[in-house]
C-alpha atoms as a PDB file:
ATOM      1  CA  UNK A   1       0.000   0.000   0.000  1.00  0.00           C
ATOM      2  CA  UNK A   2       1.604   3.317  -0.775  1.00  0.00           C
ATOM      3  CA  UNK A   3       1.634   6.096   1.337  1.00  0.00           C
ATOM      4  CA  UNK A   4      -0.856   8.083  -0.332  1.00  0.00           C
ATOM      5  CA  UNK A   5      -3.577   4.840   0.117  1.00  0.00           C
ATOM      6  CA  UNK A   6      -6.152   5.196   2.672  1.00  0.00           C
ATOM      7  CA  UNK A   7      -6.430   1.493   4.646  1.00  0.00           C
ATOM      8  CA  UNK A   8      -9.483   0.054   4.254  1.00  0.00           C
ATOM      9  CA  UNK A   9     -12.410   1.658   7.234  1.00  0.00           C
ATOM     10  CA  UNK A  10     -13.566  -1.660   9.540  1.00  0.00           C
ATOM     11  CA  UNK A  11     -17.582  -1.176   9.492  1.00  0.00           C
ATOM     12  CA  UNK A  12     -18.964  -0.248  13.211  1.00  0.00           C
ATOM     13  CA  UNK A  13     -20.808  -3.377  13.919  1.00  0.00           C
ATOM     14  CA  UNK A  14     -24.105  -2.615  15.941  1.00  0.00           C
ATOM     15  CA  UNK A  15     -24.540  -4.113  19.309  1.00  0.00           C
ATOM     16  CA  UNK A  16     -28.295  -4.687  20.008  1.00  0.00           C
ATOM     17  CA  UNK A  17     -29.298  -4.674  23.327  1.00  0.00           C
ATOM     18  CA  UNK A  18     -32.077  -4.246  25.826  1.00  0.00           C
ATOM     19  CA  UNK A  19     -34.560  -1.434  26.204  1.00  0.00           C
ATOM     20  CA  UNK A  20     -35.088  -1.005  30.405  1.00  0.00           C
ATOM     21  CA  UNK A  21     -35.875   1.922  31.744  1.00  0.00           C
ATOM     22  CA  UNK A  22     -34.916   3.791  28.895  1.00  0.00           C
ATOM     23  CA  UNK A  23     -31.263   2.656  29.317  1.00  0.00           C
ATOM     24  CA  UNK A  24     -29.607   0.059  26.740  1.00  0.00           C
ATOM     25  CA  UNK A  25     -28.142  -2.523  29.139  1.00  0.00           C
ATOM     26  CA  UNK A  26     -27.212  -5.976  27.921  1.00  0.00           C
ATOM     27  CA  UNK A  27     -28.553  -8.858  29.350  1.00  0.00           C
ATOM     28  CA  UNK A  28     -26.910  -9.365  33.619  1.00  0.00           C
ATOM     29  CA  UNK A  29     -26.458 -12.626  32.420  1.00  0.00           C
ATOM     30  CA  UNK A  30     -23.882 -12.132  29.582  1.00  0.00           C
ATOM     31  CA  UNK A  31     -25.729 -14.231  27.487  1.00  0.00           C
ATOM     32  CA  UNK A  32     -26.369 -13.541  23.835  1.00  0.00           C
ATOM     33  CA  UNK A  33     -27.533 -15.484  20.602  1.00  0.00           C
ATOM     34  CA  UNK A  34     -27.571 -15.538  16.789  1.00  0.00           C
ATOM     35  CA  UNK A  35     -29.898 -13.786  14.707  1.00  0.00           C
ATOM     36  CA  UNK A  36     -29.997 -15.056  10.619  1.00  0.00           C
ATOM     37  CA  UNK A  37     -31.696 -13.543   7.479  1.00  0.00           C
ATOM     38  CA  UNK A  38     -34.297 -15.166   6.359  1.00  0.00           C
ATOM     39  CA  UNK A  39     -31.615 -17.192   3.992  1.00  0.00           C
ATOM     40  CA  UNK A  40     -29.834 -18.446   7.072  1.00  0.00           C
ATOM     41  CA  UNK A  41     -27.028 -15.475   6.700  1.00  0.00           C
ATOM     42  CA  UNK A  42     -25.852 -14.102   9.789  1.00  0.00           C
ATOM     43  CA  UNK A  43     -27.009 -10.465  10.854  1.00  0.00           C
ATOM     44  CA  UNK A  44     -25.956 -10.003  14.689  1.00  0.00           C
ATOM     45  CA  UNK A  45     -25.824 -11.001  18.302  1.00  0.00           C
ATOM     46  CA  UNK A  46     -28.658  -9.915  20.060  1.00  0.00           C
ATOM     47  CA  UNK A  47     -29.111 -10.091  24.106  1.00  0.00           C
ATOM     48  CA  UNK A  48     -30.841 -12.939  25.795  1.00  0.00           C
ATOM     49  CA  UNK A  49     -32.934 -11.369  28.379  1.00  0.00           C
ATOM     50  CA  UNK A  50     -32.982 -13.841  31.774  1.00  0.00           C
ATOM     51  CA  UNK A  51     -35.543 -13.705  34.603  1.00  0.00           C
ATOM     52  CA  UNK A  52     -33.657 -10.720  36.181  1.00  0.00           C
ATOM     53  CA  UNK A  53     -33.868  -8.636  33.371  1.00  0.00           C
ATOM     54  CA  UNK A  54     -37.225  -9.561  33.189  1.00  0.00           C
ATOM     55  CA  UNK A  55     -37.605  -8.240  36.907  1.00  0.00           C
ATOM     56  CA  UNK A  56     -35.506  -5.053  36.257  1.00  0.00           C
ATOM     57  CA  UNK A  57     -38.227  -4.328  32.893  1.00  0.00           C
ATOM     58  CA  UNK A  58     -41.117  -4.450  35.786  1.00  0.00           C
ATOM     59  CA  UNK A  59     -39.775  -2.675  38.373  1.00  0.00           C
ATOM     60  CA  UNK A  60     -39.098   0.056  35.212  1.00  0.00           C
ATOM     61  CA  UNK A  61     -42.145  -0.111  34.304  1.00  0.00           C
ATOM     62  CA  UNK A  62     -44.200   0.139  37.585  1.00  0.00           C
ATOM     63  CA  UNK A  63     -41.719   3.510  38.375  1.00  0.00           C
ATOM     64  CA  UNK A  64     -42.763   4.979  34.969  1.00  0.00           C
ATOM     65  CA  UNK A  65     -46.619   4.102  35.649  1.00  0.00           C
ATOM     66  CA  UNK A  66     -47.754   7.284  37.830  1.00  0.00           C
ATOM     67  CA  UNK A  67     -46.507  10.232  35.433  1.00  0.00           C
ATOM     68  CA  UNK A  68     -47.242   8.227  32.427  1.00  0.00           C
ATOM     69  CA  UNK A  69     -51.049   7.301  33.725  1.00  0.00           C
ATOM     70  CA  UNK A  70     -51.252  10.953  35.066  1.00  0.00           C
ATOM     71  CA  UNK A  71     -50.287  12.806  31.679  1.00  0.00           C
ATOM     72  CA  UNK A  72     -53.154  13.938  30.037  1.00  0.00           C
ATOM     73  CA  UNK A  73     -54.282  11.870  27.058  1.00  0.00           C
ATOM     74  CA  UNK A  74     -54.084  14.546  24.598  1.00  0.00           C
ATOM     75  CA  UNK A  75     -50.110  14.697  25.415  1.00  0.00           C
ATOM     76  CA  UNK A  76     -50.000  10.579  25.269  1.00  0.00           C
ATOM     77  CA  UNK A  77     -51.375  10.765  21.657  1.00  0.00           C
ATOM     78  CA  UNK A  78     -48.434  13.627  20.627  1.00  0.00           C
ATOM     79  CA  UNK A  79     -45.967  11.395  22.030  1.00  0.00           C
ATOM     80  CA  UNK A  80     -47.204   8.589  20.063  1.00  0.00           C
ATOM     81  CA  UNK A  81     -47.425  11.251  16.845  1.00  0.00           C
ATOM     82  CA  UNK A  82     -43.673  11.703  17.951  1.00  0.00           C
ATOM     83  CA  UNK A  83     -42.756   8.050  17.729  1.00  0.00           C
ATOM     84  CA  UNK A  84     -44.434   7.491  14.086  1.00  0.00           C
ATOM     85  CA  UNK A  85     -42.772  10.385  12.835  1.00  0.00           C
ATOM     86  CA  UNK A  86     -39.181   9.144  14.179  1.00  0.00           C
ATOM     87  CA  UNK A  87     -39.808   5.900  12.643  1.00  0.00           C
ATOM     88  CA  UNK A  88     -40.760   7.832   9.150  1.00  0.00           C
ATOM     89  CA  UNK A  89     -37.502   8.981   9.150  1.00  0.00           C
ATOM     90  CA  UNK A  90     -35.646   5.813   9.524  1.00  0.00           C
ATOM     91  CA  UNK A  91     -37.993   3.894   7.120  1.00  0.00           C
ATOM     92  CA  UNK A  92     -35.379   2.950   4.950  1.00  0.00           C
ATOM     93  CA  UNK A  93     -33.448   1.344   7.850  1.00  0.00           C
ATOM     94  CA  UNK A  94     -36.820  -0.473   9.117  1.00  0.00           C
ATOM     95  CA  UNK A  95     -36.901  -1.771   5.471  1.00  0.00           C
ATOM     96  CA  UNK A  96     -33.640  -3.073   5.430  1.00  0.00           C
ATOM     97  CA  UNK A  97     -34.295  -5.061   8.309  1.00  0.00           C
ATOM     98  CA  UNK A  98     -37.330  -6.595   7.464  1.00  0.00           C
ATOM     99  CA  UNK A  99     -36.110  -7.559   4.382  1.00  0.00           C
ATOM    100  CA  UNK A 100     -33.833  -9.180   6.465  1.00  0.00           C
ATOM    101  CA  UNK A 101     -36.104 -11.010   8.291  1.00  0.00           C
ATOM    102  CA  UNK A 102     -37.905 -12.597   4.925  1.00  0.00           C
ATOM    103  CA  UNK A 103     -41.375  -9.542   5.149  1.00  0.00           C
ATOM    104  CA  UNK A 104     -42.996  -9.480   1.617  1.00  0.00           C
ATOM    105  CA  UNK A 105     -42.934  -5.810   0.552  1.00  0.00           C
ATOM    106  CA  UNK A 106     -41.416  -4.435   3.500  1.00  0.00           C
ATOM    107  CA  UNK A 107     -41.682  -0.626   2.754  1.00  0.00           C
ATOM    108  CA  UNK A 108     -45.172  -1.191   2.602  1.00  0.00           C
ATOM    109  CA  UNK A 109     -45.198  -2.543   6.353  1.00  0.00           C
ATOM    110  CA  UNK A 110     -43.184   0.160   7.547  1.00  0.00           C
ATOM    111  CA  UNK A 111     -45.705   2.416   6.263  1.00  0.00           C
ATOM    112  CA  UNK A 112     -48.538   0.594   7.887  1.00  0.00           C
ATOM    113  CA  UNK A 113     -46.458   0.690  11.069  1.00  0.00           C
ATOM    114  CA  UNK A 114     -46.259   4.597  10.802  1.00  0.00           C
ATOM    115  CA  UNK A 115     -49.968   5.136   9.459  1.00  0.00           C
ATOM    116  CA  UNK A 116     -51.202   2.566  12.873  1.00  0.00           C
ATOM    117  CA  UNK A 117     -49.471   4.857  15.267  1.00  0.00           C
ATOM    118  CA  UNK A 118     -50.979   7.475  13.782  1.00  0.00           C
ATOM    119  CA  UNK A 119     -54.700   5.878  14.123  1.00  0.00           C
ATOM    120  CA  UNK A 120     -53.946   4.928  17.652  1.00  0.00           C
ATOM    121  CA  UNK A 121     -52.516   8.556  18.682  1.00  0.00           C
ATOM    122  CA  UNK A 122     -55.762   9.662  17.628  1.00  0.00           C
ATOM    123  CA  UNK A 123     -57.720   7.602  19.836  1.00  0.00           C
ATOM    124  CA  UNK A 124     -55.932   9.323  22.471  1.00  0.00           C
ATOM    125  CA  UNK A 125     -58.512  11.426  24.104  1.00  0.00           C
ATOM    126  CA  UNK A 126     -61.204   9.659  22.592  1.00  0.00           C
ATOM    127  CA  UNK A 127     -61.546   6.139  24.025  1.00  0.00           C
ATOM    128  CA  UNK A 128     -62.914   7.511  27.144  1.00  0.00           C
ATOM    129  CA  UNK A 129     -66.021   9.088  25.223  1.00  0.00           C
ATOM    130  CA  UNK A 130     -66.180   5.372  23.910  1.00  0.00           C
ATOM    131  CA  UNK A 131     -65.912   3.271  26.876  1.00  0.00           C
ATOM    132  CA  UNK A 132     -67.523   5.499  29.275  1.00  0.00           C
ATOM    133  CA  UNK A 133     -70.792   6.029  29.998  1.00  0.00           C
ATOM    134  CA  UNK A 134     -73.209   8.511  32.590  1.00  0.00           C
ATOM    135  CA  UNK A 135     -75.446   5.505  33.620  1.00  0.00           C
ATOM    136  CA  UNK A 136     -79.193   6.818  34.356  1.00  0.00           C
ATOM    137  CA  UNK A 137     -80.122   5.678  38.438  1.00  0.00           C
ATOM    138  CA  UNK A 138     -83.185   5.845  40.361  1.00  0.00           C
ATOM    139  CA  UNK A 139     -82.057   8.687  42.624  1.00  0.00           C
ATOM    140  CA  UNK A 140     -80.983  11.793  42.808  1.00  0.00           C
ATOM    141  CA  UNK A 141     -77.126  10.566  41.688  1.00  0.00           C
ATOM    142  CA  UNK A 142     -74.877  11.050  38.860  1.00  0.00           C
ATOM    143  CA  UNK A 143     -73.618   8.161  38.353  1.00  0.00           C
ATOM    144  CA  UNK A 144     -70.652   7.714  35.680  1.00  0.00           C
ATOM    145  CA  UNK A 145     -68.242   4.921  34.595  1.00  0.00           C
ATOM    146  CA  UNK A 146     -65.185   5.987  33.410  1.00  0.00           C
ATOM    147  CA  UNK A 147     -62.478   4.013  31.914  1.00  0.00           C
ATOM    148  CA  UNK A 148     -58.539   4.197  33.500  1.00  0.00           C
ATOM    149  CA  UNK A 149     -55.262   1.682  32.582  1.00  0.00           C
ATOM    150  CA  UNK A 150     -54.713  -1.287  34.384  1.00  0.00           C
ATOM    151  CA  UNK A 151     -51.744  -0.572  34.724  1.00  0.00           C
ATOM    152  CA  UNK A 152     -48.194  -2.694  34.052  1.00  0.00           C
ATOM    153  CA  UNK A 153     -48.905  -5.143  31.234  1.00  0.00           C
ATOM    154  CA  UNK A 154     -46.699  -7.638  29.963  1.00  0.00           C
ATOM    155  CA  UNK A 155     -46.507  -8.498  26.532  1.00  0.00           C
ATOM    156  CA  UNK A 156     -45.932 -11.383  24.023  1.00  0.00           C
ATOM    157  CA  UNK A 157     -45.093  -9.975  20.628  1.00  0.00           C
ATOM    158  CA  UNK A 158     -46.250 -11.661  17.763  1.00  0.00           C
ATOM    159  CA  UNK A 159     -43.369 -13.224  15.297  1.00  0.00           C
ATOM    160  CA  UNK A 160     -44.523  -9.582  12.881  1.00  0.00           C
ATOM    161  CA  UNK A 161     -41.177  -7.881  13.479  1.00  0.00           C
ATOM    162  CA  UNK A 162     -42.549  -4.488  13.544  1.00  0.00           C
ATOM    163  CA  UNK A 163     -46.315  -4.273  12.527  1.00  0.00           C
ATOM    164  CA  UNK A 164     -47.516  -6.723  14.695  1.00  0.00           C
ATOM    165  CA  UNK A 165     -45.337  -5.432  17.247  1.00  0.00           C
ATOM    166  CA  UNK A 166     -46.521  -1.777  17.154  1.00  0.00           C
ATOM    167  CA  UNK A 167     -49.834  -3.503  16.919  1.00  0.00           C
ATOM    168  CA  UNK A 168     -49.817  -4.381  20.291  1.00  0.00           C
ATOM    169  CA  UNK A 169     -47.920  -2.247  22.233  1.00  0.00           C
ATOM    170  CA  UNK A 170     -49.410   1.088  20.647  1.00  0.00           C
ATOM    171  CA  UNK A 171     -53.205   0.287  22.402  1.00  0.00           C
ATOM    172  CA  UNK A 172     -51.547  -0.488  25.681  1.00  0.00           C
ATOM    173  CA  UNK A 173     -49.469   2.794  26.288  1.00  0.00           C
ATOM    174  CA  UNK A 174     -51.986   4.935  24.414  1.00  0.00           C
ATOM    175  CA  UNK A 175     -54.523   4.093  27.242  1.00  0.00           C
ATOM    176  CA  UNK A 176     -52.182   5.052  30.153  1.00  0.00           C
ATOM    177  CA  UNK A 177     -50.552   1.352  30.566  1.00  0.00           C
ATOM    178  CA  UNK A 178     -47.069   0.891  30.479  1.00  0.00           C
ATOM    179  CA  UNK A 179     -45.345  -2.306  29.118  1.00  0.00           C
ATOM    180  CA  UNK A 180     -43.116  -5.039  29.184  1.00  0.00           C
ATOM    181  CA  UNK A 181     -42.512  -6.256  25.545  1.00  0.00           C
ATOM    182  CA  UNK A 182     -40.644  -9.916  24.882  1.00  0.00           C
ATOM    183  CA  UNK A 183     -39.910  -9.497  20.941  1.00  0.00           C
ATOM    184  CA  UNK A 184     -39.585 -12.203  18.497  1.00  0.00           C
ATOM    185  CA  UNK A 185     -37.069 -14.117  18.842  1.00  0.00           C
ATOM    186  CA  UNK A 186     -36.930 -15.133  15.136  1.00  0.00           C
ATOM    187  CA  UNK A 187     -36.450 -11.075  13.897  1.00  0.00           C
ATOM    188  CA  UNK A 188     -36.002  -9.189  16.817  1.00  0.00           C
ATOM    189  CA  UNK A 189     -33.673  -6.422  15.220  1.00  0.00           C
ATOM    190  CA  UNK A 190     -36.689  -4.377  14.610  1.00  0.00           C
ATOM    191  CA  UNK A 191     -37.718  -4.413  18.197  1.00  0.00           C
ATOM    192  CA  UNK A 192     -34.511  -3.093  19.066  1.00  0.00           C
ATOM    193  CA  UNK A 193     -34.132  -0.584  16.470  1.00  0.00           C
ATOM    194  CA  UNK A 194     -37.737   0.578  17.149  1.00  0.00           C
ATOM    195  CA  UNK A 195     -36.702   1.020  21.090  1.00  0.00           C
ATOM    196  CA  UNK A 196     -33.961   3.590  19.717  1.00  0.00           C
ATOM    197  CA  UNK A 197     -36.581   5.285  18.272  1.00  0.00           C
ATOM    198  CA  UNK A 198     -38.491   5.344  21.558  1.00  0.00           C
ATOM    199  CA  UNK A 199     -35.436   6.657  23.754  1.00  0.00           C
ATOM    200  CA  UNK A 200     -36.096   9.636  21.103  1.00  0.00           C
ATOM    201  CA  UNK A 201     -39.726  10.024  20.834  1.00  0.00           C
ATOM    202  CA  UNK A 202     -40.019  12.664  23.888  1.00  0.00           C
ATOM    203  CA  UNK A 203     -41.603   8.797  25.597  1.00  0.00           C
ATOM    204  CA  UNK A 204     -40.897   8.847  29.019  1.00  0.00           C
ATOM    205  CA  UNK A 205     -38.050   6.010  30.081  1.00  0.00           C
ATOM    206  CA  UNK A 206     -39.754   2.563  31.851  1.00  0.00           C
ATOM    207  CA  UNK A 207     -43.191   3.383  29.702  1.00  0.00           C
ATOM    208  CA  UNK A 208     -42.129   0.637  27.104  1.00  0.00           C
ATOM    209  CA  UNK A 209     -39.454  -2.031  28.217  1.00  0.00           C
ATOM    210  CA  UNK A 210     -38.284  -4.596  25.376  1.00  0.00           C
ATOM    211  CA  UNK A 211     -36.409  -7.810  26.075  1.00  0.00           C
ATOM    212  CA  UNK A 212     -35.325 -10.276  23.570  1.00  0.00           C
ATOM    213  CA  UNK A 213     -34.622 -13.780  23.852  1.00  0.00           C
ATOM    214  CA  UNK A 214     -37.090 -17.050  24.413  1.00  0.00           C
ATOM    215  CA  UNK A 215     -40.574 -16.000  25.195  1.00  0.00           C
ATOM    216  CA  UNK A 216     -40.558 -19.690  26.252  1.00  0.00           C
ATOM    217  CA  UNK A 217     -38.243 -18.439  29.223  1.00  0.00           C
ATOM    218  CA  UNK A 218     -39.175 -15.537  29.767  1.00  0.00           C
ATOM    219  CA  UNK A 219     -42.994 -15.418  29.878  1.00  0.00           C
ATOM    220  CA  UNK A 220     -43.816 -17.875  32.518  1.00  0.00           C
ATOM    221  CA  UNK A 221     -41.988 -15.185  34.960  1.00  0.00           C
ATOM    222  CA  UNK A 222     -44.018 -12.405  33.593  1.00  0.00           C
ATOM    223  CA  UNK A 223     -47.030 -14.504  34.110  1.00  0.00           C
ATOM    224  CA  UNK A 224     -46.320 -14.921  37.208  1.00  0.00           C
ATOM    225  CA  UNK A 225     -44.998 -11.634  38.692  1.00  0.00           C
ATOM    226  CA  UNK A 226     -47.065  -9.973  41.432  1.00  0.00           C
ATOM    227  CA  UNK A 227     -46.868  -6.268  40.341  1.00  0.00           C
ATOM    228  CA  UNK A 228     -47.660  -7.120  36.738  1.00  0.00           C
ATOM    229  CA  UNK A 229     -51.619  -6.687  36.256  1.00  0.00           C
ATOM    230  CA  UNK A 230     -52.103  -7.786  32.718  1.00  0.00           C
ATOM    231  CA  UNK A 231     -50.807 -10.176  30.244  1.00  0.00           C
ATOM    232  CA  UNK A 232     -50.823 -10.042  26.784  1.00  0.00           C
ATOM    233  CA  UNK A 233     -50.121 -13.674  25.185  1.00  0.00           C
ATOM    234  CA  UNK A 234     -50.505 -12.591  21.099  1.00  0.00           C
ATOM    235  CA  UNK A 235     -47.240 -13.409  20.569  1.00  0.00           C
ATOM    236  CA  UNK A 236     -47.454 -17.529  21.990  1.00  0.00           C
ATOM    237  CA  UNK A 237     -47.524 -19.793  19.539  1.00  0.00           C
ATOM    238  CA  UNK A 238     -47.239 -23.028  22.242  1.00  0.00           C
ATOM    239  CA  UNK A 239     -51.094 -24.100  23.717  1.00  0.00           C
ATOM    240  CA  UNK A 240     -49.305 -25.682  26.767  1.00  0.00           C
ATOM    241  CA  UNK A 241     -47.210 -22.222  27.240  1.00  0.00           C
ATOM    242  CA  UNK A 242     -50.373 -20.360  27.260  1.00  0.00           C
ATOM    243  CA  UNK A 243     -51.835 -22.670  29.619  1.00  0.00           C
ATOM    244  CA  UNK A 244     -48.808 -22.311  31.972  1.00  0.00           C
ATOM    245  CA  UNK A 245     -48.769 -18.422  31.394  1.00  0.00           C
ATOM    246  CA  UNK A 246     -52.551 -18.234  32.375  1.00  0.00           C
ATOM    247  CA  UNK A 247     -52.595 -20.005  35.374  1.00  0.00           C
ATOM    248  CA  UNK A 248     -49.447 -18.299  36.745  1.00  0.00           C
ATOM    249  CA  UNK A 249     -51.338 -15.301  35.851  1.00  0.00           C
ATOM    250  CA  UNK A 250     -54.347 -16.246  37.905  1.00  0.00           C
ATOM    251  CA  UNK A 251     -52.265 -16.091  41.245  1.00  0.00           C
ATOM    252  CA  UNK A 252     -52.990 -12.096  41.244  1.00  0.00           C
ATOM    253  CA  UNK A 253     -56.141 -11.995  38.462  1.00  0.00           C
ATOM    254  CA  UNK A 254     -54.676 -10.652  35.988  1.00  0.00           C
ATOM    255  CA  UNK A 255     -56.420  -9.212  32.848  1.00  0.00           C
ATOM    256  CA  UNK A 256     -55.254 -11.970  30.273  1.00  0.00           C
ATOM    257  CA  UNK A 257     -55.549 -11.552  26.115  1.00  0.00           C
ATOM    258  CA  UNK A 258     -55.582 -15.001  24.706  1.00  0.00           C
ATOM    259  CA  UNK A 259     -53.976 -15.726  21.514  1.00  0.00           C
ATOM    260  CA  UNK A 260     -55.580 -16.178  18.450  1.00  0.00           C
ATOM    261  CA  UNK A 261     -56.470 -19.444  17.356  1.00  0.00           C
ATOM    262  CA  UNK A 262     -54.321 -20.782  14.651  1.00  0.00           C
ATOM    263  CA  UNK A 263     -57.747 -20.806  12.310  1.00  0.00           C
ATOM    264  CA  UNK A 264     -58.367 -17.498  13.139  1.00  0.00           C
ATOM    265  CA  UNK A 265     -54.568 -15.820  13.228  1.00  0.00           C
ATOM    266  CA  UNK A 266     -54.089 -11.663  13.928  1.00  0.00           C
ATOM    267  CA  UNK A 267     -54.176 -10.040  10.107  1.00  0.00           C
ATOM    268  CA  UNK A 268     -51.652  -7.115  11.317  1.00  0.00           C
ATOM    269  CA  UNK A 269     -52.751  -5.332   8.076  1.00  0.00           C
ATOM    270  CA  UNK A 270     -56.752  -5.160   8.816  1.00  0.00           C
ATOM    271  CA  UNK A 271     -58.779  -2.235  10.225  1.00  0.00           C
ATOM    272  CA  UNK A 272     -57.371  -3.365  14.500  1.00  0.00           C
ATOM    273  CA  UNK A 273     -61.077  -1.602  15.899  1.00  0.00           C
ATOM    274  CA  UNK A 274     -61.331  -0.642  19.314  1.00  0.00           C
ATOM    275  CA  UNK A 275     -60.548  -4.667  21.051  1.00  0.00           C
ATOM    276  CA  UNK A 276     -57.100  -3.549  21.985  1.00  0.00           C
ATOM    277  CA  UNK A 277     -58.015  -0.299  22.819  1.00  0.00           C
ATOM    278  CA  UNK A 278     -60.570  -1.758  25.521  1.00  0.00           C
ATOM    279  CA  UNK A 279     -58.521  -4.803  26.801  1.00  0.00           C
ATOM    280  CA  UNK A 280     -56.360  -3.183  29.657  1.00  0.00           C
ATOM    281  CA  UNK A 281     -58.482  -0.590  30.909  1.00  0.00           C
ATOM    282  CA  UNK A 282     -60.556  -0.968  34.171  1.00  0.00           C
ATOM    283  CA  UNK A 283     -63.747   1.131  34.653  1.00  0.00           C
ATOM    284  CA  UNK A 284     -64.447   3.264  37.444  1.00  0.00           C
ATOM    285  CA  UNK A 285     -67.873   4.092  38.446  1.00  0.00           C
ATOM    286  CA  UNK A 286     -68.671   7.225  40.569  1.00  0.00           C
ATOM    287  CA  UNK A 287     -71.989   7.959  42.490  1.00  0.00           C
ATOM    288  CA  UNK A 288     -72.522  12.155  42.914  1.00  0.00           C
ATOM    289  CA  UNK A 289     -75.247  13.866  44.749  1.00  0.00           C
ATOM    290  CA  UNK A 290     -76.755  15.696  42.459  1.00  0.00           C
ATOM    291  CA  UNK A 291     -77.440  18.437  44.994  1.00  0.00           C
ATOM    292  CA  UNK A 292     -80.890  20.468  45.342  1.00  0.00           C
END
C-alpha cells in the first residue's frame, strides 16, 4: 500500500441490546444469541434477556406508571405522533431489516407501522367518550363509569417484526398502561431498532421495556410476577405455554388476552377496531349527589 492509500475503514458493527428503563443494558447474564436472514445469513448477536432482566423491565415499568397514567391523554397521543414520525424517518433502515427477516414488501409494512401509530394517537382522548358512559339511576345521583389503565402489562409480541409489534404495544401505552414487551425471537432487530426510536420520541423512560430472547423463558416469569396486572399472550404460539402463562397469571387476576387461534390468526394489516383499545383498561364508576 503506498503512502498516499487510505487502509481500508472496519464497518462499526451494531450491538443490540435491551430497552429497560430507557437505558440500553445488555442482558446481567452475559448471554447472547444468533440472529440469521431469512436465507440463514448471519445479521448479529442480540441479548438474551434472563428472569432478572425480566424483573428489572417491571420494576421500570411500575416507576414509569404514575406520570405516564397521570399525563393527560391529549399529550399521550403527541408522544405517540412523535414516535411514528421518528420511525418515518428511519424507514429505509426499518426496510432493510425486514427484508432481512424474509417480510414481503417491507416498505409497505413500515408504512402501515407509521400510518397505525398514527390511528392509535388519535384515539388518544377519545376512548374515554367510547368506553364510558353517565349511567341513568333511580335517585338523585350522577352516576358515571369511566375508563382508566390497568396498569403494568406484559406483553408477548407476535413473530410480525414491527407491525404486529406496534400492533400491540401502541393500544396499551396509548390508554395510560405501560409495558413489558418480549420481541420475536426469530427477527427481533426491529424491536430493538424501534426502542432507539423510543429513547427519542419525547416517551418517558420505563413506559415501554423490550427484552429479547425465548418467550418460552421468559414469559412464565411475567405470568407470574405480582406487580404485573395484565398479560398479553398474542405473541405464543405453544397451547401448553399459554396454559402455563394463564394459570401463573391467575395467582394475582390478571387481565389476560388469549392468543388467536391458529384458524383465526391476527391479520396485522386489517382495520385493529377498538378490542385492543378496551382490553387493559378498568372502569371506574362514581356515584354524585346531584345536589338540590
Amino acid at each position: 500500500m503506498s503512502r498516499t492509500e487510505s487502509p481500508a475503514r472496519l464497518a462499526v458493527r451494531k450491538t443490540y441490546k435491551l430497552y429497560i428503563g430507557g437505558a440500553f443494558p445488555r442482558s446481567e447474564s452475559g448471554r447472547s444469541y444468533a440472529v440469521t436472514s431469512s436465507k440463514g445469513e448471519f445479521l448479529a448477536n442480540a441479548s438474551r434477556a434472563s428472569r432478572k432482566d425480566a424483573r428489572d423491565a417491571v420494576a421500570a415499568a411500575r416507576k414509569a406508571f404514575g406520570g405516564w397514567s397521570g399525563a393527560t391523554p391529549y399529550n399521550r397521543g403527541q408522544i405517540l405522533y412523535r414516535i411514528a414520525e421518528m420511525l418515518e424517518g428511519r424507514r429505509a433502515q426499518f426496510a432493510a431489516e425486514l427484508a432481512d427477516a424474509g417480510t414481503k414488501r417491507p416498505g409497505d409494512v413500515v408504512d402501515a407501522a407509521v400510518d397505525r401509530l398514527v390511528w392509535y394517537a388519535g384515539w388518544s382522548d377519545k376512548i374515554a367518550a367510547v368506553a364510558g358512559s353517565a349511567n341513568p339511576v333511580a335517585g338523585p345521583y350522577f352516576n358515571i363509569s369511566s375508563p382508566e389503565p390497568t396498569g403494568v402489562v406484559a406483553v408477548v409480541a407476535p413473530d410480525d417484526p414491527l407491525l404486529g409489534l406496534v400492533s400491540v404495544v401502541a393500544p396499551v401505552i396509548v390508554t395510560g398502561n405501560t409495558c413489558v414487551v418480549v420481541a420475536s425471537e426469530r427477527a427481533p432487530l426491529p424491536a430493538v431498532t424501534l426502542a432507539e426510536v423510543l429513547a427519542t420520541s419525547d416517551l418517558p423512560g420505563g413506559v415501554v421495556n423490550i427484552l429479547t430472547g425465548s418467550a418460552k423463558e421468559i414469559a412464565p416469569w411475567l405470568a407470574g410476577h405480582m406487580d404485573v396486572n395484565a398479560l398479553d399472550l398474542t405473541g405464543v404460539s405453544d397451547p401448553g405455554l399459554a396454559v402455563a402463562c394463564e394459570e401463573a397469571a391467575a395467582e394475582n387476576l390478571k387481565r389476560v388476552l388469549r392468543p388467536a387461534p391458529a384458524d383465526r390468526a391476527d391479520d396485522w394489516a386489517a382495520d385493529p377496531g377498538t378490542r385492543r383499545l378496551t382490553a387493559f383498561l378498568e372502569t371506574k364508576t362514581v356515584w354524585h349527589p346531584t345536589g338540590i
